[in-house]
N, C-alpha and C. Protein backbone atom coordinates (compact mmCIF):
# COMPACT_ATOMS: atom_id res chain seq x y z
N UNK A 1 -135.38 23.60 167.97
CA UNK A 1 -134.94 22.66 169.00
C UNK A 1 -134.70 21.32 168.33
N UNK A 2 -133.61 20.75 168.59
CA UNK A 2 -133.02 19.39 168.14
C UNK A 2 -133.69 18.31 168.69
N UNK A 3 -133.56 16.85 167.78
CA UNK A 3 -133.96 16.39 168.84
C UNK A 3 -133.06 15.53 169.69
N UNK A 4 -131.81 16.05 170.13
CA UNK A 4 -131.31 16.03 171.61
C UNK A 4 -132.06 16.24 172.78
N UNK A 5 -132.73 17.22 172.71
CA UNK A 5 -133.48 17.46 174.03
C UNK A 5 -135.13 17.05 173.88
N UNK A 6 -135.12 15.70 173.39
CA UNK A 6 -136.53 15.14 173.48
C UNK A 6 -135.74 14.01 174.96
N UNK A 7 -134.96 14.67 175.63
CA UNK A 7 -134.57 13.38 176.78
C UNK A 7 -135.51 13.42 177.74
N UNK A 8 -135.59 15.09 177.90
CA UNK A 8 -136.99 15.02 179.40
C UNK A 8 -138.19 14.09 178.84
N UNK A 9 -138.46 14.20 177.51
CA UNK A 9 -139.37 13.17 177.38
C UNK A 9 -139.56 11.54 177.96
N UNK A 10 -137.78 10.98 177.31
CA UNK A 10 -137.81 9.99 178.06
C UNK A 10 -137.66 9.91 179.22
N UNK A 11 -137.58 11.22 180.15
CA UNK A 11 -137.45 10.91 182.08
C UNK A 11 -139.23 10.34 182.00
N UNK A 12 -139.82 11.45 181.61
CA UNK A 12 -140.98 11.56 182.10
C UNK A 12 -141.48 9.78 181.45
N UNK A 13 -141.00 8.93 180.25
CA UNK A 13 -142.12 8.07 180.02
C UNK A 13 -141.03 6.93 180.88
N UNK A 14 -140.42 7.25 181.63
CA UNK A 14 -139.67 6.15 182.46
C UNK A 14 -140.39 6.35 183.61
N UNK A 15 -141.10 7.41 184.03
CA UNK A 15 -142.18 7.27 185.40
C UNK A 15 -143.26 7.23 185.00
N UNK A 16 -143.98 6.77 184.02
CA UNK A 16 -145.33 6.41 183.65
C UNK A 16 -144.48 5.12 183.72
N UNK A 17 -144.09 4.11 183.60
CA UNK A 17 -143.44 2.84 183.27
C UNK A 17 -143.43 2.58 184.89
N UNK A 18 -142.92 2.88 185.84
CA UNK A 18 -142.91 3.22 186.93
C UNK A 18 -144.07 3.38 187.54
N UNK A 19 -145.01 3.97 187.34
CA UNK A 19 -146.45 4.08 187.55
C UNK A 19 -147.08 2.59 186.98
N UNK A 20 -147.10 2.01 185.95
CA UNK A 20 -147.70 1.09 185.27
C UNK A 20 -147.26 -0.02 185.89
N UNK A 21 -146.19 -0.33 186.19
CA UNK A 21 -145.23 -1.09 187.55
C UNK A 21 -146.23 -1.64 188.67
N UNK A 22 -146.09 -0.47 188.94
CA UNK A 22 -146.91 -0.17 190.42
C UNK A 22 -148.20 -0.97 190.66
N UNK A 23 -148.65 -0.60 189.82
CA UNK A 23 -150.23 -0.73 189.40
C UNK A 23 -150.44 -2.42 189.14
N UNK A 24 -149.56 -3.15 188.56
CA UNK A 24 -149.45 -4.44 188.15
C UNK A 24 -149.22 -4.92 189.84
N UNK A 25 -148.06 -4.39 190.79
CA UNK A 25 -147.46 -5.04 191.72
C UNK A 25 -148.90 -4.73 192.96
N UNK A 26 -149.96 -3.86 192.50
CA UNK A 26 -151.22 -3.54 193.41
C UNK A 26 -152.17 -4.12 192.96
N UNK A 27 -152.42 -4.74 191.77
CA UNK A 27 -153.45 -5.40 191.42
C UNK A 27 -153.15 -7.31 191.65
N UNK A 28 -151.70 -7.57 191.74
CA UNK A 28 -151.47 -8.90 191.91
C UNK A 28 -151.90 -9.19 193.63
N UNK A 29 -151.72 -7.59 194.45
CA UNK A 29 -151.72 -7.83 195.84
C UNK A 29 -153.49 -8.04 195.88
N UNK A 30 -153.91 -7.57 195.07
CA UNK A 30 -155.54 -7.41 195.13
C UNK A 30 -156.42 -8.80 195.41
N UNK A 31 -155.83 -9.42 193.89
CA UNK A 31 -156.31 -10.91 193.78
C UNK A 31 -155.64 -11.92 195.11
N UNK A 32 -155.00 -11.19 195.76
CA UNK A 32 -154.10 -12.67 196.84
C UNK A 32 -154.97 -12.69 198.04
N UNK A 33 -156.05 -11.48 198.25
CA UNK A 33 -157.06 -11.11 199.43
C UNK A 33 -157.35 -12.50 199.58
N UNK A 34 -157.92 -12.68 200.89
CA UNK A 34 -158.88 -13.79 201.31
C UNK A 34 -160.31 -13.27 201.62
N UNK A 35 -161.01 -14.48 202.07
CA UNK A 35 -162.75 -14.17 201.67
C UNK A 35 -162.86 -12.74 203.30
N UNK A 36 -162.31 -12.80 203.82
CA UNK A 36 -162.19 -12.31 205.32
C UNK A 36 -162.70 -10.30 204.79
N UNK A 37 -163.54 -9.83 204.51
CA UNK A 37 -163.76 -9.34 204.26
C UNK A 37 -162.58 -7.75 204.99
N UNK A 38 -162.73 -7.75 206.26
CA UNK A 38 -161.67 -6.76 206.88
C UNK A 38 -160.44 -6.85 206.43
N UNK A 39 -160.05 -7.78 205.80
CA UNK A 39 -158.89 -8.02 205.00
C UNK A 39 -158.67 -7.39 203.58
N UNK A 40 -160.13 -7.67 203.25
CA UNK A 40 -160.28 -6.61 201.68
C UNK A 40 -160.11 -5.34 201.83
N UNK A 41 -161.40 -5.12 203.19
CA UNK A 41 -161.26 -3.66 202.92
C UNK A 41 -160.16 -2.76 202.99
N UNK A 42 -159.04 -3.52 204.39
CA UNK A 42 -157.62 -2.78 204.58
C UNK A 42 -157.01 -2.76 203.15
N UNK A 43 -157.03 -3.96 202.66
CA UNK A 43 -156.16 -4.35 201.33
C UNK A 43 -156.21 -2.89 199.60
N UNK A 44 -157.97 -2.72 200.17
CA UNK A 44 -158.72 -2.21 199.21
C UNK A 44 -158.02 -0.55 199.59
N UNK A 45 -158.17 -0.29 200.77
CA UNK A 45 -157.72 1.42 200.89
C UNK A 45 -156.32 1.83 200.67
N UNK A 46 -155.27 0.67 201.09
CA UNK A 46 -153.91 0.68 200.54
C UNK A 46 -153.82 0.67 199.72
N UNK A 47 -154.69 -0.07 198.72
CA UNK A 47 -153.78 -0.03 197.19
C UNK A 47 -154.60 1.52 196.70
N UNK A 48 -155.80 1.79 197.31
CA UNK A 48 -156.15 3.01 196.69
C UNK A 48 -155.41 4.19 196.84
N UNK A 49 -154.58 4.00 198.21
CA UNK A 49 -153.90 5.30 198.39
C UNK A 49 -152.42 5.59 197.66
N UNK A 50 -151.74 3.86 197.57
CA UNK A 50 -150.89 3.57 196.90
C UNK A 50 -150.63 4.36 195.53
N UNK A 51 -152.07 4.17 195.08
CA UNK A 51 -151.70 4.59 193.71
C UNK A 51 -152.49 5.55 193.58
N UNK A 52 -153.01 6.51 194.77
CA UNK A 52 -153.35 7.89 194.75
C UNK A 52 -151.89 8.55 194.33
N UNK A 53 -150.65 7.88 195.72
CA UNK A 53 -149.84 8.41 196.11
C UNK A 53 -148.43 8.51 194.73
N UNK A 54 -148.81 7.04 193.88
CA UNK A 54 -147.77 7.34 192.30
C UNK A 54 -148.71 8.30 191.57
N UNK A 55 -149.62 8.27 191.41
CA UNK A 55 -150.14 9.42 190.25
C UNK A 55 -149.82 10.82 191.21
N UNK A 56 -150.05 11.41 192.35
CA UNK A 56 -149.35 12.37 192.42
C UNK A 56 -147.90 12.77 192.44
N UNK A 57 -147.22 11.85 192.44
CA UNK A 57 -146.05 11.87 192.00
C UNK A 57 -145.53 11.84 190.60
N UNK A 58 -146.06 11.22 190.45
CA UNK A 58 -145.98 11.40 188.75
C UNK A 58 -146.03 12.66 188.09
N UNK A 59 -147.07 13.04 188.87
CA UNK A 59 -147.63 14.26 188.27
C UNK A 59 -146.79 15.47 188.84
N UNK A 60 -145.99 15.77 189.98
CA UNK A 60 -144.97 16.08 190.21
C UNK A 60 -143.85 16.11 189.30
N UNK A 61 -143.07 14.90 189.25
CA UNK A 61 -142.13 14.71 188.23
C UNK A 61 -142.47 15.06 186.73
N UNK A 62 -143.51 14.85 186.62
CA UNK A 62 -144.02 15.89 185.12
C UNK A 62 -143.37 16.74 184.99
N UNK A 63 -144.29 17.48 185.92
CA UNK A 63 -144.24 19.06 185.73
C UNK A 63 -142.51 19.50 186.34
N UNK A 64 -141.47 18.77 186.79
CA UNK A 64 -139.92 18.96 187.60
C UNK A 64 -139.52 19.00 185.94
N UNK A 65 -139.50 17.66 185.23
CA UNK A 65 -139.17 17.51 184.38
C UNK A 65 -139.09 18.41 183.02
N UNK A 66 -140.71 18.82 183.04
CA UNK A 66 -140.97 19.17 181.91
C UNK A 66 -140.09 21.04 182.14
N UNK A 67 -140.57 21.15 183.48
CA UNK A 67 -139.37 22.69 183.64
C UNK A 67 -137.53 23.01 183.46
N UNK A 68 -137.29 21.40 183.71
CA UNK A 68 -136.14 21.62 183.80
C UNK A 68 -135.45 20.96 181.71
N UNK A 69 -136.58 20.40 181.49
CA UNK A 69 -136.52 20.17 180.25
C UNK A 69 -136.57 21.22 179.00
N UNK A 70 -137.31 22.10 179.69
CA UNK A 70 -137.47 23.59 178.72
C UNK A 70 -136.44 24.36 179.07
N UNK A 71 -135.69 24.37 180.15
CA UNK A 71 -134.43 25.70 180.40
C UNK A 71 -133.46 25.08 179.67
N UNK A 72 -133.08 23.34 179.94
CA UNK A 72 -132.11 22.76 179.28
C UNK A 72 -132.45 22.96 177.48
N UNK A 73 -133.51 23.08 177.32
CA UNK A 73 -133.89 22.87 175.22
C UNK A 73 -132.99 24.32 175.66
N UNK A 74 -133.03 25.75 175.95
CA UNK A 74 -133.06 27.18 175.90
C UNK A 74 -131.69 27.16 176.02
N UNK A 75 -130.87 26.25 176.75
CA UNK A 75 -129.37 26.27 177.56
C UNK A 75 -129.14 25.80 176.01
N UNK A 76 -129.23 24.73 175.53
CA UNK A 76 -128.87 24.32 174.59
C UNK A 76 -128.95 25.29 172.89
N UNK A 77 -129.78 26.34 173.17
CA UNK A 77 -130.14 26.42 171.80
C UNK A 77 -129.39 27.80 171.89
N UNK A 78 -128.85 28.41 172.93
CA UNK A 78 -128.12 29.23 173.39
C UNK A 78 -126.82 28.71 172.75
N UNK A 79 -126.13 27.58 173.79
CA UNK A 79 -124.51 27.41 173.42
C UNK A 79 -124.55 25.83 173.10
N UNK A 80 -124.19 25.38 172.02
CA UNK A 80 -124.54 23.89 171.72
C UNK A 80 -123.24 23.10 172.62
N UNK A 81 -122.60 23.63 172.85
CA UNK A 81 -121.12 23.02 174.11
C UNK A 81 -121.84 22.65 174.66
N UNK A 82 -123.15 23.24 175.68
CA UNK A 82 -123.53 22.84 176.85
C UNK A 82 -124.56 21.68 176.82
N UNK A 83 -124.38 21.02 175.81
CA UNK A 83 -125.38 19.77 175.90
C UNK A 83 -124.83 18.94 177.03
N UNK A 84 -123.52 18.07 176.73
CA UNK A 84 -122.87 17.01 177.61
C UNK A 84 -123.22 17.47 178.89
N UNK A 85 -122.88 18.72 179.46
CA UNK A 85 -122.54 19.28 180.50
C UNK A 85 -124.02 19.08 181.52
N UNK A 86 -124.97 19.46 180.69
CA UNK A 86 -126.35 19.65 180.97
C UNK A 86 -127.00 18.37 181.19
N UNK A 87 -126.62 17.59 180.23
CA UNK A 87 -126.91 16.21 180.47
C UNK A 87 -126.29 15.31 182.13
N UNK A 88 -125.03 15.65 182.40
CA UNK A 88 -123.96 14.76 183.10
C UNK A 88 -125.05 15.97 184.35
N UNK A 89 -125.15 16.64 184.25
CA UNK A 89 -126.13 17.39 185.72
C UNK A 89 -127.61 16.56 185.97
């Protein structure tokens, strides 16, 4: 396998980047709380679910990626024409 098809790699480290995003834009919301404690706690379960809700996604797109990344290496190592083609899909 070439390394043409190290691309699913870069899908997948463009949603950890995406994830790491996230995480910055939930921790800035963290520090903006006031002393009002019912305020934390709402504040506190959103960002927990928030970023329950990117790591299972992530972890989703992994595993989309990493499947459709192994048929494309196989498509490729089959007929080398079908790189562009595979790619532009």
């Amino acid at each position: 396998i070439r390394s043409k098809n190290l691309i699913s790699i870069i899908f997948c480290e463009a949603a950890a980047i995406y994830g790491v995003i996230v995480s910055i834009i939930l921790q800035v919301k963290w520090g903006s709380t006031q002393d009002d404690l019912s305020a934390q706690v709402k504040a506190g379960y959103g960002i927990f679910f928030s970023g329950l809700m990117v790591g299972l996604c992530n972890l989703c797109c992994g595993q989309c990626v990493g499947v459709v990344g192994s048929s494309c290496a196989l498509a490729h190592a089959q007929d080398d024409s079908l790189f562009v083609k595979i790619l532009v899909v």
